[in-house]
C-alpha atoms as a PDB file:
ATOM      1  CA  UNK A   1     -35.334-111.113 -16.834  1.00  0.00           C
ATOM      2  CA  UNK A   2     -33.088-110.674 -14.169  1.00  0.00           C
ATOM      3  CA  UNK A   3     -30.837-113.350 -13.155  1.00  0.00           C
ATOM      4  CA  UNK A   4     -27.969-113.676 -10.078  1.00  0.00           C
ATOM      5  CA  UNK A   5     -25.400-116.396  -9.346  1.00  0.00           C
ATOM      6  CA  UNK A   6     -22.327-116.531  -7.668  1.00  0.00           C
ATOM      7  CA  UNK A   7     -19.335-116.681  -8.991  1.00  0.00           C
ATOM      8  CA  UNK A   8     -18.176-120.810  -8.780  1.00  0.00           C
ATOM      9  CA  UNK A   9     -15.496-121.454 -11.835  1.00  0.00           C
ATOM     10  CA  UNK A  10     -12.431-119.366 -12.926  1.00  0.00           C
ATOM     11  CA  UNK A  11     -14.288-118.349 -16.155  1.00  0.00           C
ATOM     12  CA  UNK A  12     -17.218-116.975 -13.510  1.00  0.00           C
ATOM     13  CA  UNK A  13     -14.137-114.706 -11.726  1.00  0.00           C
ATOM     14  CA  UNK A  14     -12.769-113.768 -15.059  1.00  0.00           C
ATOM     15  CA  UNK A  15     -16.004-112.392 -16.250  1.00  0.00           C
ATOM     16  CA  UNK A  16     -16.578-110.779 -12.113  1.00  0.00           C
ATOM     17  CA  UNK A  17     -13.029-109.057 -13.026  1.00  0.00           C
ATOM     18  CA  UNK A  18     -14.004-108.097 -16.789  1.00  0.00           C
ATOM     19  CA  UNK A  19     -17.361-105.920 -15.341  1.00  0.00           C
ATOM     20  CA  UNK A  20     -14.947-104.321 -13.151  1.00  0.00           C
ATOM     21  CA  UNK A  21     -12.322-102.991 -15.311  1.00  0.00           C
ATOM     22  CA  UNK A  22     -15.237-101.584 -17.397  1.00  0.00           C
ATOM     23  CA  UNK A  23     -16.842 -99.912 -14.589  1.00  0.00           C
ATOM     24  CA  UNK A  24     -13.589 -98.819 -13.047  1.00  0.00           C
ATOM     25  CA  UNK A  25     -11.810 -97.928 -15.822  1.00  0.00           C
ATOM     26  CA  UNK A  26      -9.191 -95.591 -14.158  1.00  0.00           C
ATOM     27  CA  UNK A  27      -8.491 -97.954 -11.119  1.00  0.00           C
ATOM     28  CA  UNK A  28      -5.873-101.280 -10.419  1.00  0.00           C
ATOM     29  CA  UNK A  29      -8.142-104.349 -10.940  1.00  0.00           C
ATOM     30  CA  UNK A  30      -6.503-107.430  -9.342  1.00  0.00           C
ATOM     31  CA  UNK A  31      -5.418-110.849 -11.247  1.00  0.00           C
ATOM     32  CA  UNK A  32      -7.334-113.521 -11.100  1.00  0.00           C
ATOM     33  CA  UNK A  33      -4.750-115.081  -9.304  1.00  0.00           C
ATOM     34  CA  UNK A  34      -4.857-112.423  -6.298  1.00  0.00           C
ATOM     35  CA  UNK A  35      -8.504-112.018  -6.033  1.00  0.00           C
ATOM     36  CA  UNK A  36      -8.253-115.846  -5.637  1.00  0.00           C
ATOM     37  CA  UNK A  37      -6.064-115.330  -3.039  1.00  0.00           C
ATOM     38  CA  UNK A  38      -7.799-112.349  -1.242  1.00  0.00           C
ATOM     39  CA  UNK A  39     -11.237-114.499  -0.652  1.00  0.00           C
ATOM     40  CA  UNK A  40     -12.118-115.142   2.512  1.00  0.00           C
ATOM     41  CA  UNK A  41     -15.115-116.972   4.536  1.00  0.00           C
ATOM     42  CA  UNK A  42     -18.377-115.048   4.054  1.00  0.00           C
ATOM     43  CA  UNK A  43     -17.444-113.565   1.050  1.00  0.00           C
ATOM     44  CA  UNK A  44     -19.600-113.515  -2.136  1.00  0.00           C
ATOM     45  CA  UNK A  45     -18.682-112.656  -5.749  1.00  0.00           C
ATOM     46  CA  UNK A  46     -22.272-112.919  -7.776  1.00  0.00           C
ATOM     47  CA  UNK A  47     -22.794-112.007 -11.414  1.00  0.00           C
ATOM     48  CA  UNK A  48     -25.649-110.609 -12.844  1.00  0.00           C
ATOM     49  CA  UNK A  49     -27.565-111.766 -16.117  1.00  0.00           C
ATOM     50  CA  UNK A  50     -30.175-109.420 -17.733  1.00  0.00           C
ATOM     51  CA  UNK A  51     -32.275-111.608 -20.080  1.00  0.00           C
ATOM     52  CA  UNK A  52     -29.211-114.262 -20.537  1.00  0.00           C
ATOM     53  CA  UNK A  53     -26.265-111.422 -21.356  1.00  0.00           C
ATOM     54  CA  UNK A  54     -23.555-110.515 -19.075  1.00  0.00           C
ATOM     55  CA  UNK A  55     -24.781-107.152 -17.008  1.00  0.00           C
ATOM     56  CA  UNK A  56     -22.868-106.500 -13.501  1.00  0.00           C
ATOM     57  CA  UNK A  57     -21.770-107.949 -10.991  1.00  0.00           C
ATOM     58  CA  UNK A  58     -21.537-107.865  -7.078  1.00  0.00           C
ATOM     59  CA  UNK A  59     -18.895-108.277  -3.936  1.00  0.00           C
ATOM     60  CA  UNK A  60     -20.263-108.079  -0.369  1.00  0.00           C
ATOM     61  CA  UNK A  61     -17.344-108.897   1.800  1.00  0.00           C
ATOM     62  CA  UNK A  62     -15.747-107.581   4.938  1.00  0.00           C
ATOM     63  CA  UNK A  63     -14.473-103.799   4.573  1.00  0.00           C
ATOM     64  CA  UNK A  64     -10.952-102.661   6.466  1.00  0.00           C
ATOM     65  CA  UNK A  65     -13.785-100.631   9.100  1.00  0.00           C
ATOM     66  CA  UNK A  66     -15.394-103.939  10.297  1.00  0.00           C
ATOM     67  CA  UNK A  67     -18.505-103.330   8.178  1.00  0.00           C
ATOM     68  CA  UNK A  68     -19.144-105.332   5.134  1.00  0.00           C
ATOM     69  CA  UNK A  69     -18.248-103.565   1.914  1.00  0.00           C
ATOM     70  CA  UNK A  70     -20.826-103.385  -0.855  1.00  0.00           C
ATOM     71  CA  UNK A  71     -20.061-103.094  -4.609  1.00  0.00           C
ATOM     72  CA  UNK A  72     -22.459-103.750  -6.910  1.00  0.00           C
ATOM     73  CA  UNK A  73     -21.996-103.059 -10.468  1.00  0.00           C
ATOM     74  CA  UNK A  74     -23.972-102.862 -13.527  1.00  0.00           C
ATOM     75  CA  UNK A  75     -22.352-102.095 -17.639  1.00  0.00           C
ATOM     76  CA  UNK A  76     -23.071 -98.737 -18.681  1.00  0.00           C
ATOM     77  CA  UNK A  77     -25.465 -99.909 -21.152  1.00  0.00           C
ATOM     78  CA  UNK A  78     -27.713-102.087 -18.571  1.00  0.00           C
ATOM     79  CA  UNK A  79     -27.874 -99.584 -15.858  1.00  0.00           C
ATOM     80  CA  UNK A  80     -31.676 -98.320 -15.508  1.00  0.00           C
ATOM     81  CA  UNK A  81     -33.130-101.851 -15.609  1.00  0.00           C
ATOM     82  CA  UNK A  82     -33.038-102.825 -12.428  1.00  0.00           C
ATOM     83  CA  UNK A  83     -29.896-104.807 -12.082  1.00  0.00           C
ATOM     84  CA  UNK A  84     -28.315-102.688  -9.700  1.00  0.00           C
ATOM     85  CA  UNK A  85     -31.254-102.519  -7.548  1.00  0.00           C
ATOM     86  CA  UNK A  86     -31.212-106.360  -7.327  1.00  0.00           C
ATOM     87  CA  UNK A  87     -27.727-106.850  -6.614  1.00  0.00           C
ATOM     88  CA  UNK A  88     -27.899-104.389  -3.668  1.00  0.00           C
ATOM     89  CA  UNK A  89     -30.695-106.504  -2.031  1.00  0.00           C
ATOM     90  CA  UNK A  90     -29.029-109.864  -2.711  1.00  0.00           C
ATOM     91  CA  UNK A  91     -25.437-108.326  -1.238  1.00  0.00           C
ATOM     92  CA  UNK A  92     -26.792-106.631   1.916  1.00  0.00           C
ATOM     93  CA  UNK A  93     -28.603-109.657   2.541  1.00  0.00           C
ATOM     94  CA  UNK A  94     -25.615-112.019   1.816  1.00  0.00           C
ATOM     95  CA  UNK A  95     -23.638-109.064   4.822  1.00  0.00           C
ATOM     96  CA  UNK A  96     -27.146-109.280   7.219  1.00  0.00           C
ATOM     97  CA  UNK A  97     -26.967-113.110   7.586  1.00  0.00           C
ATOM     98  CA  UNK A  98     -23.576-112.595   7.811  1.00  0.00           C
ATOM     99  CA  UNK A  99     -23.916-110.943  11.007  1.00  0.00           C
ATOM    100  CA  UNK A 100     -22.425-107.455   9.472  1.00  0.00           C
ATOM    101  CA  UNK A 101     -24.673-104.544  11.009  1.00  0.00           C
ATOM    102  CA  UNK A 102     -23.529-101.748   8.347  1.00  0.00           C
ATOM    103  CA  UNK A 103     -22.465-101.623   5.321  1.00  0.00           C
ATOM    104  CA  UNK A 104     -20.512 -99.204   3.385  1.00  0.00           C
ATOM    105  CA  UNK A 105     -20.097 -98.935  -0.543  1.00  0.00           C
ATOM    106  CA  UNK A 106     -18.357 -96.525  -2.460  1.00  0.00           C
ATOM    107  CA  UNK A 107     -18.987 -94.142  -5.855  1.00  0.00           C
ATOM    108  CA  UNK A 108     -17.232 -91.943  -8.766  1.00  0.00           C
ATOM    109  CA  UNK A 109     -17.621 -88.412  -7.555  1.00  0.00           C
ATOM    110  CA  UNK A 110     -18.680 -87.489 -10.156  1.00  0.00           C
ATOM    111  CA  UNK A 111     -21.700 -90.293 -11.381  1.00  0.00           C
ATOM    112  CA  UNK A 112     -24.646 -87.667 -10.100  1.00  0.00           C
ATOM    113  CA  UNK A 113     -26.668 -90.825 -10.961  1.00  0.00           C
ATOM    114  CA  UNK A 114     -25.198 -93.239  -8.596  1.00  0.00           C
ATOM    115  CA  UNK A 115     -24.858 -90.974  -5.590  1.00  0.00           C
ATOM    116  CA  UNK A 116     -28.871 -90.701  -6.257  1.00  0.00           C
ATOM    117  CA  UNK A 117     -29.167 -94.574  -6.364  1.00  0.00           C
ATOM    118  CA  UNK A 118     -27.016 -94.835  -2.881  1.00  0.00           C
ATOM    119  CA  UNK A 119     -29.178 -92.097  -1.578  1.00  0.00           C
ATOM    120  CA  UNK A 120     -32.577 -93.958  -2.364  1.00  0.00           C
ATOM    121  CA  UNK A 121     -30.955 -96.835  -0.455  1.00  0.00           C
ATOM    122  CA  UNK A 122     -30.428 -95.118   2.644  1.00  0.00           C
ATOM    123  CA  UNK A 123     -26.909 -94.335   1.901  1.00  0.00           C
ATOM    124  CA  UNK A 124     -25.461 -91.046   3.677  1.00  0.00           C
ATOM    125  CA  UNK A 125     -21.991 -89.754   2.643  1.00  0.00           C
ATOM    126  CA  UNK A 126     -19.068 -90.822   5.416  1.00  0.00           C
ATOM    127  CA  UNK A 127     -15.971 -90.022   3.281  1.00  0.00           C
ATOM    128  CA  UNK A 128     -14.479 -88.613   0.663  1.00  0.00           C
ATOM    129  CA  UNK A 129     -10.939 -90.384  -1.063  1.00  0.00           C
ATOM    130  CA  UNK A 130      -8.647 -88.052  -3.540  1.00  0.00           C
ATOM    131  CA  UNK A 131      -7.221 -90.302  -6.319  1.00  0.00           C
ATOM    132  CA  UNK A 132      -3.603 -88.174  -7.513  1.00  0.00           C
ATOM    133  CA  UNK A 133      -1.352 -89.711 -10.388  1.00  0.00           C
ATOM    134  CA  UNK A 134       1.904 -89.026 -11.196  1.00  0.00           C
ATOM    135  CA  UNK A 135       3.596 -88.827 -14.922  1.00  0.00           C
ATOM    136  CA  UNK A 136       6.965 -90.697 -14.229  1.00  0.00           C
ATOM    137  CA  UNK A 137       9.893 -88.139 -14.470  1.00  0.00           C
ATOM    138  CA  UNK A 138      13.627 -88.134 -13.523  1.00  0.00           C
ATOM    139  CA  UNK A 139      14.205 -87.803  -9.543  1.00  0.00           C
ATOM    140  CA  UNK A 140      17.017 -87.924  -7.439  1.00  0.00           C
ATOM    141  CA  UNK A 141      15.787 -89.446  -4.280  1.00  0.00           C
ATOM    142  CA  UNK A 142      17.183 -87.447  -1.254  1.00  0.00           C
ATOM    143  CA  UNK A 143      18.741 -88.832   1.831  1.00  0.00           C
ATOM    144  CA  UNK A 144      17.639 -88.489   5.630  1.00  0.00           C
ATOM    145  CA  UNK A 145      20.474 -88.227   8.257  1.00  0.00           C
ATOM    146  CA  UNK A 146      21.004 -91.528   9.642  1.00  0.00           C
ATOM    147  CA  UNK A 147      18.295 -93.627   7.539  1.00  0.00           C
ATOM    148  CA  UNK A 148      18.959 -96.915   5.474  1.00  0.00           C
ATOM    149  CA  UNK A 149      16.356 -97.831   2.567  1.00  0.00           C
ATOM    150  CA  UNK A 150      16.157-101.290   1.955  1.00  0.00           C
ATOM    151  CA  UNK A 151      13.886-102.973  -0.614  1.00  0.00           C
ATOM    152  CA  UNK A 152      11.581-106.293   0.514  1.00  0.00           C
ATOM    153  CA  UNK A 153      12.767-108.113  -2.422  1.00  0.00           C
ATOM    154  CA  UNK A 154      16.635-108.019  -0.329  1.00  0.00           C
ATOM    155  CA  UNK A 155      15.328-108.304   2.971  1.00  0.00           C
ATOM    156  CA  UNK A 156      11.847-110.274   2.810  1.00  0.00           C
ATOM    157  CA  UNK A 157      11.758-110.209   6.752  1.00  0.00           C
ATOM    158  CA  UNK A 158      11.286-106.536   6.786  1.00  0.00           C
ATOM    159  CA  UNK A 159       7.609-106.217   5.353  1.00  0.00           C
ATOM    160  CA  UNK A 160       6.516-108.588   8.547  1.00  0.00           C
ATOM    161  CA  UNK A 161       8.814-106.302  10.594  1.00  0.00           C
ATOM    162  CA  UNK A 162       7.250-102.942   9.088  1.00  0.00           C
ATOM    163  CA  UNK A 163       3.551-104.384  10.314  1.00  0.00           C
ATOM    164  CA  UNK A 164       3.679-102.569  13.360  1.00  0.00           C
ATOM    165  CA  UNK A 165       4.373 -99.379  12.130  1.00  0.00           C
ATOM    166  CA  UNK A 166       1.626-100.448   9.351  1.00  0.00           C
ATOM    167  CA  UNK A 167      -1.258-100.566  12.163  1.00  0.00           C
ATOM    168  CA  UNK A 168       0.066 -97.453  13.791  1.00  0.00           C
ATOM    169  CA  UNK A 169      -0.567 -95.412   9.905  1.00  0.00           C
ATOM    170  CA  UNK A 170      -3.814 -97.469  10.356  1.00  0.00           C
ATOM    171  CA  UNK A 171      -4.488 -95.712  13.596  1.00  0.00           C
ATOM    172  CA  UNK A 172      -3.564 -92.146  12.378  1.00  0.00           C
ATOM    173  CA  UNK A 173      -6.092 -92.453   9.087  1.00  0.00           C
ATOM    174  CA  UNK A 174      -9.324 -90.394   9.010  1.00  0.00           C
ATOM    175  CA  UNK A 175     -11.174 -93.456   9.068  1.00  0.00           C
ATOM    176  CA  UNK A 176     -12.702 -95.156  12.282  1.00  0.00           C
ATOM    177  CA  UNK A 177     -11.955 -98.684  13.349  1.00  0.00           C
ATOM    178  CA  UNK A 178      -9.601 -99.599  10.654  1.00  0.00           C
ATOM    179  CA  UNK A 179      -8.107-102.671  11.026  1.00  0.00           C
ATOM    180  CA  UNK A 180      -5.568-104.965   8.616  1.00  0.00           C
ATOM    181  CA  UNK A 181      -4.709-108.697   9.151  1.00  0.00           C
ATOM    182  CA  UNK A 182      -1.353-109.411   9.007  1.00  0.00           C
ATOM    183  CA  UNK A 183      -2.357-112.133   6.508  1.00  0.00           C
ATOM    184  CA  UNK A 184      -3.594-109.200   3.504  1.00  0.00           C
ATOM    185  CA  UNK A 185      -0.821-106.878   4.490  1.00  0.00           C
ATOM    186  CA  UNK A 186       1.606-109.707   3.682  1.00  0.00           C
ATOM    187  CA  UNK A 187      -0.525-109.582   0.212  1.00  0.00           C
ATOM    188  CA  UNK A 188      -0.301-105.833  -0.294  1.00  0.00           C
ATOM    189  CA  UNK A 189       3.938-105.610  -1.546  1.00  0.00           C
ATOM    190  CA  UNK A 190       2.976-107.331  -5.327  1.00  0.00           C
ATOM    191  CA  UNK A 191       5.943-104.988  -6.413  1.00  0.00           C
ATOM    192  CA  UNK A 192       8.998-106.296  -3.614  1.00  0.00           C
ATOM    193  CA  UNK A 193      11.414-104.303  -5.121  1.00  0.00           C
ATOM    194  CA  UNK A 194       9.970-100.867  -4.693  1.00  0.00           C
ATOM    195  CA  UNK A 195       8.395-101.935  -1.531  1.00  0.00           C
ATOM    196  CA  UNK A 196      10.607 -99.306   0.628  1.00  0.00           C
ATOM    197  CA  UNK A 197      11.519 -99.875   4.372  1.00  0.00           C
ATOM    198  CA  UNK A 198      13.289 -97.021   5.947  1.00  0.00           C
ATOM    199  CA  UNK A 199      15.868 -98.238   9.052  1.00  0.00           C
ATOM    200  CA  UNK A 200      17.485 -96.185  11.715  1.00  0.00           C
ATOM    201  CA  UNK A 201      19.646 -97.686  13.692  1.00  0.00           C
ATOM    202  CA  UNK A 202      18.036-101.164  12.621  1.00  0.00           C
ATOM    203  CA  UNK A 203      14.714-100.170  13.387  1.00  0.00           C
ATOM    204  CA  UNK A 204      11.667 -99.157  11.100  1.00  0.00           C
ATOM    205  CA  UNK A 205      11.109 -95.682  10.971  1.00  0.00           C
ATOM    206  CA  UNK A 206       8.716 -95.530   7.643  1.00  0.00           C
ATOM    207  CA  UNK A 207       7.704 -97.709   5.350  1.00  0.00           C
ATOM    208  CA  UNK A 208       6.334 -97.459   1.421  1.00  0.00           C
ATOM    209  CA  UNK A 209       4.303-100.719  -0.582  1.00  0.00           C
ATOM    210  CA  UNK A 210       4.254-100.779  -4.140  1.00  0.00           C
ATOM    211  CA  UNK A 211       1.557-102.900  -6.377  1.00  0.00           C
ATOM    212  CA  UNK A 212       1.581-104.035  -9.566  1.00  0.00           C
ATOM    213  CA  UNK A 213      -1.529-102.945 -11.987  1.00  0.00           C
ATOM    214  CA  UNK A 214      -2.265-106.094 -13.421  1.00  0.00           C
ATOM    215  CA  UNK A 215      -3.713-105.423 -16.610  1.00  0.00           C
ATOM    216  CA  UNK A 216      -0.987-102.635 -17.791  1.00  0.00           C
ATOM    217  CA  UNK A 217       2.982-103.078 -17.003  1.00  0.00           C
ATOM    218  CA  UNK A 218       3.173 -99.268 -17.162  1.00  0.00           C
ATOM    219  CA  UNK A 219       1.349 -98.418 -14.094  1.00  0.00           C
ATOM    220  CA  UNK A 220       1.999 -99.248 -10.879  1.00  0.00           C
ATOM    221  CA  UNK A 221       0.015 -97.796  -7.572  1.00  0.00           C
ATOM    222  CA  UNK A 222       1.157 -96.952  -4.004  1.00  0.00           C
ATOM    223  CA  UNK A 223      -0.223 -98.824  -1.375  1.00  0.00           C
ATOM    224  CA  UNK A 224       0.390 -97.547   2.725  1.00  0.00           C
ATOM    225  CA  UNK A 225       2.664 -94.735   2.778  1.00  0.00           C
ATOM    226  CA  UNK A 226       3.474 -94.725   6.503  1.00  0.00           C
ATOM    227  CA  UNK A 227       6.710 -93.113   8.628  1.00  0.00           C
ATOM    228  CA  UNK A 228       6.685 -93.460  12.893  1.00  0.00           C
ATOM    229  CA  UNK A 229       5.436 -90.608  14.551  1.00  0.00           C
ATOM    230  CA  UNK A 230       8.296 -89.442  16.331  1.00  0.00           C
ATOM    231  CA  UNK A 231      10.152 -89.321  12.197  1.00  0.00           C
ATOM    232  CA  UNK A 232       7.162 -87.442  10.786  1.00  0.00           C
ATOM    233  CA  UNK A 233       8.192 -83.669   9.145  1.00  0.00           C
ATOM    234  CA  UNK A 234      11.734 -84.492   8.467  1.00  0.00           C
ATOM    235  CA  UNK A 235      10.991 -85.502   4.796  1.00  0.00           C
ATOM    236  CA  UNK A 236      11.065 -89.542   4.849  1.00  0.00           C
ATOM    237  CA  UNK A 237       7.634 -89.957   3.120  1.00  0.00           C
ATOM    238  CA  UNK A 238       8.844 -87.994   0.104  1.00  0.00           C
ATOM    239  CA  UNK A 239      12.152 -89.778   0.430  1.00  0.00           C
ATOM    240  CA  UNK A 240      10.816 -93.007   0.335  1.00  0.00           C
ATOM    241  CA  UNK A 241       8.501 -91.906  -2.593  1.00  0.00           C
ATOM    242  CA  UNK A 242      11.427 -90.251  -4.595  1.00  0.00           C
ATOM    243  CA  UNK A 243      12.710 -93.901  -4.234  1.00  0.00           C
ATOM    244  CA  UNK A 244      10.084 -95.432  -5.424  1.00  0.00           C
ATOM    245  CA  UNK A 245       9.436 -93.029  -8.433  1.00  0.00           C
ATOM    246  CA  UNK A 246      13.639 -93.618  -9.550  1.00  0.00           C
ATOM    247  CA  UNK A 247      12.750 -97.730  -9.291  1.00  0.00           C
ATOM    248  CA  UNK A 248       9.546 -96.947 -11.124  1.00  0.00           C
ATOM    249  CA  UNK A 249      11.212 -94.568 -14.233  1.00  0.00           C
ATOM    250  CA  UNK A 250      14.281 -97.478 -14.369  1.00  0.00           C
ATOM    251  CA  UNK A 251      11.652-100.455 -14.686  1.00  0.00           C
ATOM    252  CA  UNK A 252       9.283 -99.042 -17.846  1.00  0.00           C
ATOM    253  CA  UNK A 253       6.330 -97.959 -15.195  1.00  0.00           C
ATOM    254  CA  UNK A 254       4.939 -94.508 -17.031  1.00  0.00           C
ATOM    255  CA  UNK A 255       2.206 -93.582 -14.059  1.00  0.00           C
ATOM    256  CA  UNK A 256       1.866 -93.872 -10.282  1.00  0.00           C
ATOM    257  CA  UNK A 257      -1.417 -93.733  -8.824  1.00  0.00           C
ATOM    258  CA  UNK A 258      -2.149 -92.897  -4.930  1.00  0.00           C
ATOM    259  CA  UNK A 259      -5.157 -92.971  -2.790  1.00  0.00           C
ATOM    260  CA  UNK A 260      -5.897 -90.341   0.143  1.00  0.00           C
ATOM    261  CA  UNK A 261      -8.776 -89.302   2.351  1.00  0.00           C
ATOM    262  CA  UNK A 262     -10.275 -86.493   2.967  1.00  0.00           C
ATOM    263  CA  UNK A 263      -8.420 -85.575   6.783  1.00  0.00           C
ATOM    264  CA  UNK A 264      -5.141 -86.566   5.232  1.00  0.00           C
ATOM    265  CA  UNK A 265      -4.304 -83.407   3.139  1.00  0.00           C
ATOM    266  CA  UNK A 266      -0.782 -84.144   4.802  1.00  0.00           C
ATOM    267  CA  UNK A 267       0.351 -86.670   2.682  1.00  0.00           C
ATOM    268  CA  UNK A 268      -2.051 -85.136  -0.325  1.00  0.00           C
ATOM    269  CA  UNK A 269       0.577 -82.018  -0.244  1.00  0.00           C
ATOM    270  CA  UNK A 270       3.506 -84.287  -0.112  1.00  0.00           C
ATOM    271  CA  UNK A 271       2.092 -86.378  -3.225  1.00  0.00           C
ATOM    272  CA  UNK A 272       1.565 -82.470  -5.105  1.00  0.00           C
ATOM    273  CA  UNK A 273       4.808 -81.465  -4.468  1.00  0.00           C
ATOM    274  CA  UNK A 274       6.228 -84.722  -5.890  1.00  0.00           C
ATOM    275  CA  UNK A 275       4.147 -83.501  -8.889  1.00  0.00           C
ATOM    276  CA  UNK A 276       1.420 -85.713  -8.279  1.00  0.00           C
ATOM    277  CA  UNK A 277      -1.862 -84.486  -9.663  1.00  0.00           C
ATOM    278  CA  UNK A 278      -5.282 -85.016  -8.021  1.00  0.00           C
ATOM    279  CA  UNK A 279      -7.705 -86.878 -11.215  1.00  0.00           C
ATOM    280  CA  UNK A 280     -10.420 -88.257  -9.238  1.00  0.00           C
ATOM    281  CA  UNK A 281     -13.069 -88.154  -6.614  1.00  0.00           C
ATOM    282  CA  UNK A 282     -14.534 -91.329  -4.365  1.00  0.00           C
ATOM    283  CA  UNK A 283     -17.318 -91.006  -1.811  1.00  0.00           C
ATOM    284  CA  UNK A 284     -17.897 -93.334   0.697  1.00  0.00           C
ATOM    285  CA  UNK A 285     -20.897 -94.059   2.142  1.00  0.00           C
ATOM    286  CA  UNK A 286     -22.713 -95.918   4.720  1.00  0.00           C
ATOM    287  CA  UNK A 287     -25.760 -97.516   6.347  1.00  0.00           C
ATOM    288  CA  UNK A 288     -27.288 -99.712   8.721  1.00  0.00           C
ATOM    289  CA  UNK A 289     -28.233-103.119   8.022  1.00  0.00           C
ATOM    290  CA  UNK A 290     -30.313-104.753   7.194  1.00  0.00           C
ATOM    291  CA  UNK A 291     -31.409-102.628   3.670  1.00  0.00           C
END
């Protein structure tokens, strides 16, 4: 027997987080404490039971596109029986009264079996995202021609101050209709001090976040990498990276791992040539709603 409930208690969160790490082995999974934090109004964290025994779980909640976002997920050894099918149904429901009219969900590149189960749903592929990871090394950061580097741990004000230039990167992504609060931006820089701001002249010209991977000290991944249009091609991204990879090597972080779309092989090549190395396909995909 199948049974859903959302998540209500901190034990219901820790055991929503626990199905995720399984299931996403190779990705950050947050703290309790930030996915506390990142909840918002029409969210809904469920878990799944299959005949009283821990066996997914489920997130429908508002994507960075304006759709909802769909994620259910089911333990490797209770996929086939049904639970995923269930939680589907229950989350695009949860996003249709919500007043969400698509939804989009992503999948491992390589699980043949859940790009079927996406396709039976109605699913059609809309993107593609490139995970790369970089084994930390030695690096001597090089410096840009009239450009300061200062951390957000010195100069807090500066991560409000880089927003702008945030929602511009925004803009320039492969991805229609993206759009970041300023309230989960100000959420993104969980490591301050390799959170990079690059100043010319006192004003941002590029900006790198850093976040901490909660369940292991020794990896950290990159969140926006972004530099003003009119700085782009003079080397600042790989700059401010270089930066970031000398804080990382000096703090006992072993791995960086970086996200990229498909329509951003840009700042893919600028990753490779830092010696990143590409591990991982996503694929995004979306439908109408309701299911």
């Amino acid at each position: 027997m199948i049974a859903l409930r959302p998540c209500e208690t901190d034990s219901d969160f820790e055991a929503w987080l626990a199905v995720r790490r399984v299931v996403l082995a190779h990705e950050r999974t947050a703290s309790l404490d930030e996915l506390k934090r990142s909840i918002r109004a029409g969210d809904l964290h469920v878990l799944a039971e299959l005949d009283g025994e821990l066996a997914g779980s489920g997130l429908a909640n508002r994507a960075d596109t304006g759709n909802a976002h769909l994620a259910p997920r089911v333990l490797p050894d209770r996929r086939g029986l049904g639970v995923g099918a269930a939680l589907l149904r229950c989350l695009g429901e949860h996003a249709a009264e919500e007043g969400y009219e698509r939804a989009s969900s992503f999948v491992a590149g390589d699980d043949e079996r859940s790009i079927g189960f996406a396709a039976r749903f109605g699913f059609e592929e809309a993107r593609r995202e490139v995970q790369q990871v970089l084994d930390i090394t030695t690096v001597s950061p090089r410096q840009i021609q009239g450009v300061e580097f200062s951390s957000v741990e010195e100069r807090p004000d500066l991560l409000v101050g880089a927003y702008p230039l945030a929602q511009q990167g925004y803009a320039d992504m492969p991805i229609e209709g993206v759009d970041i609060s300023l309230d989960s931006w100000l959420e993104e820089a969980t490591l301050p001090a390799a959170s990079l701001v690059a100043l010319a002249e006192g004003e941002v010209v590029g900006y790198a976040g850093l976040m901490r991977w909660a369940d292991d000290p020794t990896k950290a991944e990159h969140g926006l990498t972004v530099v003003r249009r009119d700085w782009r091609r003079r080397g600042l991204a790989a700059a401010l990276k270089e930066r970031q990879i000398a804080w990382a090597a000096a703090n006992g972080i072993r791995r960086l791992v970086t996200y990229t779309q498909t329509g951003n092989e840009n700042m893919q090549a600028v990753n490779a040539r830092l010696g990143y190395i590409a591990t991982e396909i996503t694929v995004g995909f979306t439908r109408s709603l309701p299911l």
